[in-house]
C-alpha atoms as a PDB file:
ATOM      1  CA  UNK A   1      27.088  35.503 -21.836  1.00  0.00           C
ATOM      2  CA  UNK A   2      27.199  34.354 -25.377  1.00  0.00           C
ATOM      3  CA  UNK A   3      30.339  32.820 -26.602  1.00  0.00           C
ATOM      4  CA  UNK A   4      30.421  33.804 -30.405  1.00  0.00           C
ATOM      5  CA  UNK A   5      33.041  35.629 -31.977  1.00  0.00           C
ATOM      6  CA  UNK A   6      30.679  36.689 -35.188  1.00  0.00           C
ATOM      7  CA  UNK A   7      28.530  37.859 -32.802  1.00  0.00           C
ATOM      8  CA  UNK A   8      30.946  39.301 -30.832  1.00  0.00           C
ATOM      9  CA  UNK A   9      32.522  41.020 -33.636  1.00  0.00           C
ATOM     10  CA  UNK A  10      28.972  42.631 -34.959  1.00  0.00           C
ATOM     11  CA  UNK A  11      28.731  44.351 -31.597  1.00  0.00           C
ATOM     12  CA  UNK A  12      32.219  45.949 -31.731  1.00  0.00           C
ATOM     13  CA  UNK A  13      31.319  47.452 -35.315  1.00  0.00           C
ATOM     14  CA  UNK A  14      27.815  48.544 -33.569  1.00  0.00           C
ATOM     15  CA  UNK A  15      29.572  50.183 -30.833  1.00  0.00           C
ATOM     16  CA  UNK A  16      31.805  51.984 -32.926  1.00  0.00           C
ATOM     17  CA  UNK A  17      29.447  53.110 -35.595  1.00  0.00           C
ATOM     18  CA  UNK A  18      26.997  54.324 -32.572  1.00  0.00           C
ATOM     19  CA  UNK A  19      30.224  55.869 -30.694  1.00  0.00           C
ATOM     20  CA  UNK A  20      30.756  57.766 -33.729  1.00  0.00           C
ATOM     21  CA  UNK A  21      27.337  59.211 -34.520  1.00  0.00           C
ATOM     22  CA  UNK A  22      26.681  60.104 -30.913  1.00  0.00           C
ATOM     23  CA  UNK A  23      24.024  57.880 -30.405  1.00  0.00           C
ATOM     24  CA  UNK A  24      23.044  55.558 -27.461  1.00  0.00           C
ATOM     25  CA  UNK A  25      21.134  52.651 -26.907  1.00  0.00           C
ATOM     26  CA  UNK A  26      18.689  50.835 -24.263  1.00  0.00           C
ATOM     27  CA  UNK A  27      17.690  47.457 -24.325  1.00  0.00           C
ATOM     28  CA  UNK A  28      13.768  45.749 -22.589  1.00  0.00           C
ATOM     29  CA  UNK A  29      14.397  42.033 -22.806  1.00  0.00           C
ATOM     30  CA  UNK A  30      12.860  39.288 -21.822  1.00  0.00           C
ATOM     31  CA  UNK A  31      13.349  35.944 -22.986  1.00  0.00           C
ATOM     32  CA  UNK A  32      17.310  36.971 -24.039  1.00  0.00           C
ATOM     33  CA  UNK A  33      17.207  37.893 -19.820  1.00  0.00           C
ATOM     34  CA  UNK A  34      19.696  40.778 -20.688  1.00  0.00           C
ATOM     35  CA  UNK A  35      22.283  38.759 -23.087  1.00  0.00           C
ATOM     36  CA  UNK A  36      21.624  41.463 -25.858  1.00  0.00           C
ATOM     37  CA  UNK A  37      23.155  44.335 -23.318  1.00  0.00           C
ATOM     38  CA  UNK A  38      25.792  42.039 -21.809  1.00  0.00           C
ATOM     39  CA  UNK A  39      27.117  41.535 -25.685  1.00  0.00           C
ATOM     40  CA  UNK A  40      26.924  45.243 -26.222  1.00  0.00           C
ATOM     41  CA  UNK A  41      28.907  46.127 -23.440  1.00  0.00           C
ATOM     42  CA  UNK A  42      31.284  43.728 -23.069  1.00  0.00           C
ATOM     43  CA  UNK A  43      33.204  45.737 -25.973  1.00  0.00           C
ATOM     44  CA  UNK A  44      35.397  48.405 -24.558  1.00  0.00           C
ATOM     45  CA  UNK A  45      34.200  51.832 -25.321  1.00  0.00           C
ATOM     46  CA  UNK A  46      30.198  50.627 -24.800  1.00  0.00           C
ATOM     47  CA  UNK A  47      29.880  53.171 -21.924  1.00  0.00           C
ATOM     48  CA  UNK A  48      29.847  55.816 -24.656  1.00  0.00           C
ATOM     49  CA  UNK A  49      26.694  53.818 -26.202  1.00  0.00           C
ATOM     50  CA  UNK A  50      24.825  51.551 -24.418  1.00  0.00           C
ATOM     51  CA  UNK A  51      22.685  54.139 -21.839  1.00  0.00           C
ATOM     52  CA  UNK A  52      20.729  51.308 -19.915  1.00  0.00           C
ATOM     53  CA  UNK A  53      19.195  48.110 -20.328  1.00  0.00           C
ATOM     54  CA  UNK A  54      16.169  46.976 -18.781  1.00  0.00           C
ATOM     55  CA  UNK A  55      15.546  42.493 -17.993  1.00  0.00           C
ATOM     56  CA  UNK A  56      11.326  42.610 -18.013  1.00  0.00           C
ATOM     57  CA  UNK A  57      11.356  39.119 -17.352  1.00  0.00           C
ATOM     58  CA  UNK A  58       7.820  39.105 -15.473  1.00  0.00           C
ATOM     59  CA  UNK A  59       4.561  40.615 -16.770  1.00  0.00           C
ATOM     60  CA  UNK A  60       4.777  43.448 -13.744  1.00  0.00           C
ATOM     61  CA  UNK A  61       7.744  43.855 -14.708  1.00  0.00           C
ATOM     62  CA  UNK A  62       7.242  44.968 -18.092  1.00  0.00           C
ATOM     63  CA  UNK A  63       4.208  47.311 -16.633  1.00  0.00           C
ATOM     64  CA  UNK A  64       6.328  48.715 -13.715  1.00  0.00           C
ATOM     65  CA  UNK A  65       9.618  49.497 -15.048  1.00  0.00           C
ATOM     66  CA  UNK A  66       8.767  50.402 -18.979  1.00  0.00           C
ATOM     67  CA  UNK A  67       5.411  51.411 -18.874  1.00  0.00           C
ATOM     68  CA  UNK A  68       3.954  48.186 -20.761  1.00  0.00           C
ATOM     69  CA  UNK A  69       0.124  48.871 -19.909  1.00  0.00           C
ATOM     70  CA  UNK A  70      -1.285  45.474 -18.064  1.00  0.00           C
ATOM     71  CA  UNK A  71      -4.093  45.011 -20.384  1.00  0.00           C
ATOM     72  CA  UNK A  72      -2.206  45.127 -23.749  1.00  0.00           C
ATOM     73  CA  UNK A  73      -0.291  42.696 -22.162  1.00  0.00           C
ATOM     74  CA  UNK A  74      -3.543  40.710 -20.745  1.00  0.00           C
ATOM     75  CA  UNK A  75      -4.935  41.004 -24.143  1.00  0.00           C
ATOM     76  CA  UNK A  76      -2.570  39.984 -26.588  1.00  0.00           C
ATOM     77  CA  UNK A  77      -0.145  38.056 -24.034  1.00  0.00           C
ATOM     78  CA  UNK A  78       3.655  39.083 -23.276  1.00  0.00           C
ATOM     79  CA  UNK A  79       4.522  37.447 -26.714  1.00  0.00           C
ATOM     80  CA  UNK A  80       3.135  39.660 -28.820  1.00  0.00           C
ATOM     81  CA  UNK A  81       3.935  42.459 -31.702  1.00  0.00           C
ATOM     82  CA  UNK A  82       2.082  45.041 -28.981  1.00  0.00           C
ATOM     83  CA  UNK A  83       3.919  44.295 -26.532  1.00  0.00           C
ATOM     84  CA  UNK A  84       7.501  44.257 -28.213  1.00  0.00           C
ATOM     85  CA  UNK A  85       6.378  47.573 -30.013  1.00  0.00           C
ATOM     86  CA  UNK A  86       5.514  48.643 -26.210  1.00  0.00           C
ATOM     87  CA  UNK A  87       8.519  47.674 -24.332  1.00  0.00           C
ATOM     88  CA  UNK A  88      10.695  49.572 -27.087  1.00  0.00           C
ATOM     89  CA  UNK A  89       8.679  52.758 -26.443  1.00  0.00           C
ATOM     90  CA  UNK A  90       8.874  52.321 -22.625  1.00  0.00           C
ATOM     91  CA  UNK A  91      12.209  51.752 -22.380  1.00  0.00           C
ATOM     92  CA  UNK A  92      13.074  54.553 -24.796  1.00  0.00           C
ATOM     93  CA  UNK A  93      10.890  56.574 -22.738  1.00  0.00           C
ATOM     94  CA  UNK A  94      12.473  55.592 -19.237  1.00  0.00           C
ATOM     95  CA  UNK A  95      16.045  56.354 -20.507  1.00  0.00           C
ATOM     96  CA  UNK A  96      18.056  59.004 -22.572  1.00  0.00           C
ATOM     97  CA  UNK A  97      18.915  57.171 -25.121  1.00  0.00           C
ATOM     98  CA  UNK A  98      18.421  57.736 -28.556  1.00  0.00           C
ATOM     99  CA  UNK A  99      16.988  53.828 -30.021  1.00  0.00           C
ATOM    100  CA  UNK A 100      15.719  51.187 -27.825  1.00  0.00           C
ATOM    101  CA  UNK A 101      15.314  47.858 -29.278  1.00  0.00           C
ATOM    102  CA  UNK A 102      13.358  44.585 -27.270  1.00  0.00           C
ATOM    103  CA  UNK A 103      12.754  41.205 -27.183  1.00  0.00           C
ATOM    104  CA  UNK A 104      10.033  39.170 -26.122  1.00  0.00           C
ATOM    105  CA  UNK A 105       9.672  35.150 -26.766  1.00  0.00           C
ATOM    106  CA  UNK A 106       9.242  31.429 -26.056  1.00  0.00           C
ATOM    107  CA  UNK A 107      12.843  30.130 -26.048  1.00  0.00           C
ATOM    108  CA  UNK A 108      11.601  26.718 -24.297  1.00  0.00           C
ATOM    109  CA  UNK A 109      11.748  23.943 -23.578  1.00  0.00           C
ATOM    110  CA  UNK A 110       8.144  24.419 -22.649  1.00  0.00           C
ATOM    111  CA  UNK A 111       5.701  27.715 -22.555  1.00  0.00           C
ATOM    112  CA  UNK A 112       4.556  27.467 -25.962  1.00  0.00           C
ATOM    113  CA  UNK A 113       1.348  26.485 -27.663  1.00  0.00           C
ATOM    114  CA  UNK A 114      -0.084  26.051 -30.845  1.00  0.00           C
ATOM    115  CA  UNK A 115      -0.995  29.449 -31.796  1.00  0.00           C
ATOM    116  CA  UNK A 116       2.560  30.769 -30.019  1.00  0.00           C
ATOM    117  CA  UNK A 117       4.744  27.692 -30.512  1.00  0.00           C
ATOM    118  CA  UNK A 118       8.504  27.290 -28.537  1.00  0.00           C
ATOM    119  CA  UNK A 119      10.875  29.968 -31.122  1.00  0.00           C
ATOM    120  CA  UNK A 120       8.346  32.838 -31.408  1.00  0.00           C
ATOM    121  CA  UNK A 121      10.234  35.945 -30.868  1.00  0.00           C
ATOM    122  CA  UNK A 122       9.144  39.495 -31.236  1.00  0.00           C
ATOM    123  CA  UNK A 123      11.032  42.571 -31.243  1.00  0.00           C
ATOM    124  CA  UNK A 124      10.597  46.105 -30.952  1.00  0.00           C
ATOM    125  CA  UNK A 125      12.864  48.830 -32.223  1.00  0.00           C
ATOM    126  CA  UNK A 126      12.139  52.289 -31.064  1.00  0.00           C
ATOM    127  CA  UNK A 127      14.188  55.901 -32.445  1.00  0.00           C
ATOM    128  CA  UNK A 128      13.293  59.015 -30.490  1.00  0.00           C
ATOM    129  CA  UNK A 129      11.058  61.210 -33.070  1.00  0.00           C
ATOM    130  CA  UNK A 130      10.382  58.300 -35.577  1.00  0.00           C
ATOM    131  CA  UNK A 131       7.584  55.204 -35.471  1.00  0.00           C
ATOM    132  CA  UNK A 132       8.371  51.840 -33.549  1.00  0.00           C
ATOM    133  CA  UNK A 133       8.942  48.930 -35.923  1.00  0.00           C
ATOM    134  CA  UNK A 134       8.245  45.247 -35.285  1.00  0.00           C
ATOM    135  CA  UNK A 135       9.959  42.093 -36.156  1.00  0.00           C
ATOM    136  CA  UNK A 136       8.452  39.145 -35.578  1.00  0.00           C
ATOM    137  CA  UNK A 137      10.549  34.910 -35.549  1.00  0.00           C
ATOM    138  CA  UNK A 138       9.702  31.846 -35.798  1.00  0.00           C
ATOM    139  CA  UNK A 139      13.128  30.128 -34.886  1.00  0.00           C
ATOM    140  CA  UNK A 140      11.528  26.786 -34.012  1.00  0.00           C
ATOM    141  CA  UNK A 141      12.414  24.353 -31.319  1.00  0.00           C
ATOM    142  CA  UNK A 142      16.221  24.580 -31.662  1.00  0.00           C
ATOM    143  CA  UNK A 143      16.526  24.473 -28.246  1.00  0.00           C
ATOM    144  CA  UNK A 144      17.153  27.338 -25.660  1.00  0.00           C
ATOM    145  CA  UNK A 145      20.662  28.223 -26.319  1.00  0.00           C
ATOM    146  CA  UNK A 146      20.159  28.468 -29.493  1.00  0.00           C
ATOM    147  CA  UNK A 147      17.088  30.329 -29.492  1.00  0.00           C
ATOM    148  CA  UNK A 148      18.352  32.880 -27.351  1.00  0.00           C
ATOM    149  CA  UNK A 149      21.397  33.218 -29.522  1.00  0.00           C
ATOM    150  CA  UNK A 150      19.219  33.799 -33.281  1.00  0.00           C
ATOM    151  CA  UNK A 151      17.502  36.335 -30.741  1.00  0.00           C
ATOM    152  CA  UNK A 152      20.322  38.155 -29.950  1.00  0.00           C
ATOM    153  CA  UNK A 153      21.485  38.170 -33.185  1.00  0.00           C
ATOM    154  CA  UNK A 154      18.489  39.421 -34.620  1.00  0.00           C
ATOM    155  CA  UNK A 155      18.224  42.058 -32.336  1.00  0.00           C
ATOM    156  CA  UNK A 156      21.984  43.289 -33.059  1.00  0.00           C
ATOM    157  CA  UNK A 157      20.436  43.310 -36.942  1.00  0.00           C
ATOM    158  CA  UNK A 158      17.769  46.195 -35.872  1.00  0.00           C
ATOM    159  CA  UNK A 159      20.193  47.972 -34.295  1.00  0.00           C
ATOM    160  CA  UNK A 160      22.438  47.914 -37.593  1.00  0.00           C
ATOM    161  CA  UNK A 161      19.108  48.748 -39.579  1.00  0.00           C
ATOM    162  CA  UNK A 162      19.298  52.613 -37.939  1.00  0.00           C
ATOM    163  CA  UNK A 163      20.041  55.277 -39.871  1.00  0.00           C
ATOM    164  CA  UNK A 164      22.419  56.758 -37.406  1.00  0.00           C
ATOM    165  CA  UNK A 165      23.135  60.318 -39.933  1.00  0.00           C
ATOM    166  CA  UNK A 166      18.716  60.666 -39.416  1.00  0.00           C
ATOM    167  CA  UNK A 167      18.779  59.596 -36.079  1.00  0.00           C
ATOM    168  CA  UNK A 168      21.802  62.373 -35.339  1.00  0.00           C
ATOM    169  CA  UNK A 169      19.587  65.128 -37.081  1.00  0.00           C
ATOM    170  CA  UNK A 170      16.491  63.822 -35.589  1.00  0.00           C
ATOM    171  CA  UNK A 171      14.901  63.102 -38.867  1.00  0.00           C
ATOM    172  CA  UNK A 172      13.326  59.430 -39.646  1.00  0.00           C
ATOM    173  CA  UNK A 173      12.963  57.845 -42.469  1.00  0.00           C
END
């Protein structure tokens, strides 16, 4: 769990302003390993928002439990803006909930190359009836912790990005 009382306090506001409109959420992570969820719901109330969350750690896992197909994954590796646009769609597809968001990245020490360096993130953020957006990081070698915690962060800042009065009607924008 993250220690961080910003952080912290970001997720209580999220909570409540998804409590209020009705809306829930599922998380697909990888590299956060579930930290994103674990923030969510360790606010009381969070069983009113956050539906599921899905850890994807492991290629198959992405395929088997959110639908990633293999070869996307084979083809543009499990870092990639397909495959965080993919593991948002699966999971909001394998859950009732209303916006997904994921994360997939190199948070180090090793794993990363020159092309997808330690600090890449990407992230996915899915709403039922609208298009999947993409995010992508370059965080740089800060070190895992800290990595992790940008990640979690930034994924907490798609989540605020919703619309939750379109989402409620089922409109995008």
């Amino acid at each position: 769990m993250i220690e961080d009382a910003a952080l912290l306090a970001r997720a209580e506001a999220l909570v409540r302003a998804y409590a209020a409109a009705k809306q829930r959420v599922v998380t697909a992570e990888s590299c956060t390993g579930g930290l994103v969820a674990g923030l969510l719901t360790a606010v009381p109330g969070s069983s009113a928002v956050m539906e599921r969350g899905f850890v994807t750690y492991s290629n198959e896992a992405k395929a088997e439990a959110i639908g990633v197909p293999m070869d996307v994954i084979l083809r543009h590796g499990a870092v990639s803006e397909p495959v965080a646009r993919a593991m948002a769609d699966g999971a909001l597809a394998a859950s009732r909930a209303e916006v997904a968001v994921s994360v997939t990245g190199i948070a180090g020490p090793g794993g990363g190359s020159a092309d997808k360096p330690v600090g890449l993130v990407h992230f996915g953020l899915a709403v039922r009836g609208g298009p999947t957006r993409h995010v992508e990081r370059r965080f740089g070698d800060l070190g895992r912790a800290e990595i992790r915690r940008l990640s979690v962060a930034e994924a907490l800042a798609l989540l605020e990005s919703v619309d939750l009065a379109q989402a409620s009607s089922g409109r995008t924008g």
